[in-house]
Protein backbone atom coordinates (compact mmCIF):
# COMPACT_ATOMS: atom_id res chain seq x y z
CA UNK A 1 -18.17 -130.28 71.99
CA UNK A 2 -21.62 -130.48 73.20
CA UNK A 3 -24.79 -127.66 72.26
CA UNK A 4 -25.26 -124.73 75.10
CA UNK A 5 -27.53 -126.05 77.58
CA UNK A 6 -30.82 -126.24 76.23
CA UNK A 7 -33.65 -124.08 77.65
CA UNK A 8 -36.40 -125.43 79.59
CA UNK A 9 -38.98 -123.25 77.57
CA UNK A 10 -37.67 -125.16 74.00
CA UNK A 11 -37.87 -128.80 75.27
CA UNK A 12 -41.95 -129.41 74.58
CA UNK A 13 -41.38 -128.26 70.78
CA UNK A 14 -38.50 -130.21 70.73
CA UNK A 15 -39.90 -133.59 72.11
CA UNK A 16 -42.95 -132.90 69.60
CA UNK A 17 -40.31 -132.08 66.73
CA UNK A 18 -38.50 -135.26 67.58
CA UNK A 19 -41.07 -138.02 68.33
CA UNK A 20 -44.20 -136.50 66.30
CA UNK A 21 -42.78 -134.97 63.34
CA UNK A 22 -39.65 -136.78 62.40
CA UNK A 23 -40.90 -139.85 64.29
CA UNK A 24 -37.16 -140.69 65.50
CA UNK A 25 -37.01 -144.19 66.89
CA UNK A 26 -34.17 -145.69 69.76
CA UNK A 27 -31.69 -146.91 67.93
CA UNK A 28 -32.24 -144.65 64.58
CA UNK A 29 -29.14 -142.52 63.56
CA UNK A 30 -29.54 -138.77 63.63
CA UNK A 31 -26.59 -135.65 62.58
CA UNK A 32 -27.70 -132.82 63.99
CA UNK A 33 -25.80 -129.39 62.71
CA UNK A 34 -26.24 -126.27 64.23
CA UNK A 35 -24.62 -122.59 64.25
CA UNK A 36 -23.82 -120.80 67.85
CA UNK A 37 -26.99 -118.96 67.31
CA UNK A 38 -28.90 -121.90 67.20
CA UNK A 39 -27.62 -123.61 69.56
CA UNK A 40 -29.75 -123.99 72.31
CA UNK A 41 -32.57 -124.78 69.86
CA UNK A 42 -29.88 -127.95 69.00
CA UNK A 43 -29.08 -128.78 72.82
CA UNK A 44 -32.89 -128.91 73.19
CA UNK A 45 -33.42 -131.27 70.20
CA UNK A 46 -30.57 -133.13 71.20
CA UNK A 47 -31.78 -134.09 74.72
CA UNK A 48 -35.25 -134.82 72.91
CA UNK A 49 -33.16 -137.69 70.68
CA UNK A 50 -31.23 -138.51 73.83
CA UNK A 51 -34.74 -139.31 75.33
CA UNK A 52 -35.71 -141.59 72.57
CA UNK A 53 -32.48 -143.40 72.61
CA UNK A 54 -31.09 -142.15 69.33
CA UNK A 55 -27.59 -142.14 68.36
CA UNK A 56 -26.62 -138.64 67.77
CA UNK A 57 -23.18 -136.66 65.93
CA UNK A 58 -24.01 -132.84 66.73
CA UNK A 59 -21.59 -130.44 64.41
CA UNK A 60 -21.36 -126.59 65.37
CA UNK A 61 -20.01 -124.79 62.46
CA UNK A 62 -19.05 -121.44 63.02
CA UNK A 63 -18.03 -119.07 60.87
CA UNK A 64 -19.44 -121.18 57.65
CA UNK A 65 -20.71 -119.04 54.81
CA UNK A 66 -24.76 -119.08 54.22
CA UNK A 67 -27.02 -117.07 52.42
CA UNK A 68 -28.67 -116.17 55.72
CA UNK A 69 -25.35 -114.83 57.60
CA UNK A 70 -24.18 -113.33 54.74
CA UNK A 71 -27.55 -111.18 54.56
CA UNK A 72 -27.30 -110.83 58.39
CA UNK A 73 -23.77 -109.59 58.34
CA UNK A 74 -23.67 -107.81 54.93
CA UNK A 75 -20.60 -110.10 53.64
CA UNK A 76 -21.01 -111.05 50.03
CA UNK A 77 -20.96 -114.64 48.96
CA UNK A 78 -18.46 -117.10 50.59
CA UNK A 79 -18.27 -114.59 53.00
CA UNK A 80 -14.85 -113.14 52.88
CA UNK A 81 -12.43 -112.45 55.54
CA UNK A 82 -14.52 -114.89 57.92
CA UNK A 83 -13.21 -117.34 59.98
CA UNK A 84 -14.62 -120.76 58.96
CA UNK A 85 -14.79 -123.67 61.98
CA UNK A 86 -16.21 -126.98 62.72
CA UNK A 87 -16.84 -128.88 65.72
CA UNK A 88 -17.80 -132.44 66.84
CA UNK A 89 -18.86 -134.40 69.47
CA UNK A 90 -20.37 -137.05 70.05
């Protein structure tokens, strides 16, 4: 399963994430793990490694207990009752 099209307006912070930041090179490995919120953040970074020629696995996990979502949702820890998911693609 592939990231939510990206948005045109996230690509520039991307390709400066990417090559200026993390300094990803062709041929360098890169997981990239995202939740449904963020994933058009994720489909932009992953057309910025795509770009560079990096290998990518991109994981959506939905459902998966954080401190963040659980503060967001008002679930206590492990976030009980939720449905926990992964998916791949690559």
């Amino acid at each position: 399963m592939a990231f939510r099209d990206c948005q045109p307006e996230l690509l520039p912070g991307a390709k400066n994430a990417v090559e200026t930041c993390l300094a990803v090179q062709a041929g360098e490995h890169v997981a990239l793990i995202a939740d449904a919120e963020s994933s058009a953040v994720a489909a932009s970074l992953a057309a910025a490694l795509q770009n560079v020629q990096a290998t990518t696995n991109g994981i959506i996990a939905g459902g998966l207990w954080s401190p963040a979502a659980a503060r967001r949702s008002g679930a206590g820890a492990g976030g009980a009752g939720k449905k926990r998911t992964l998916e791949f693609w690559r």
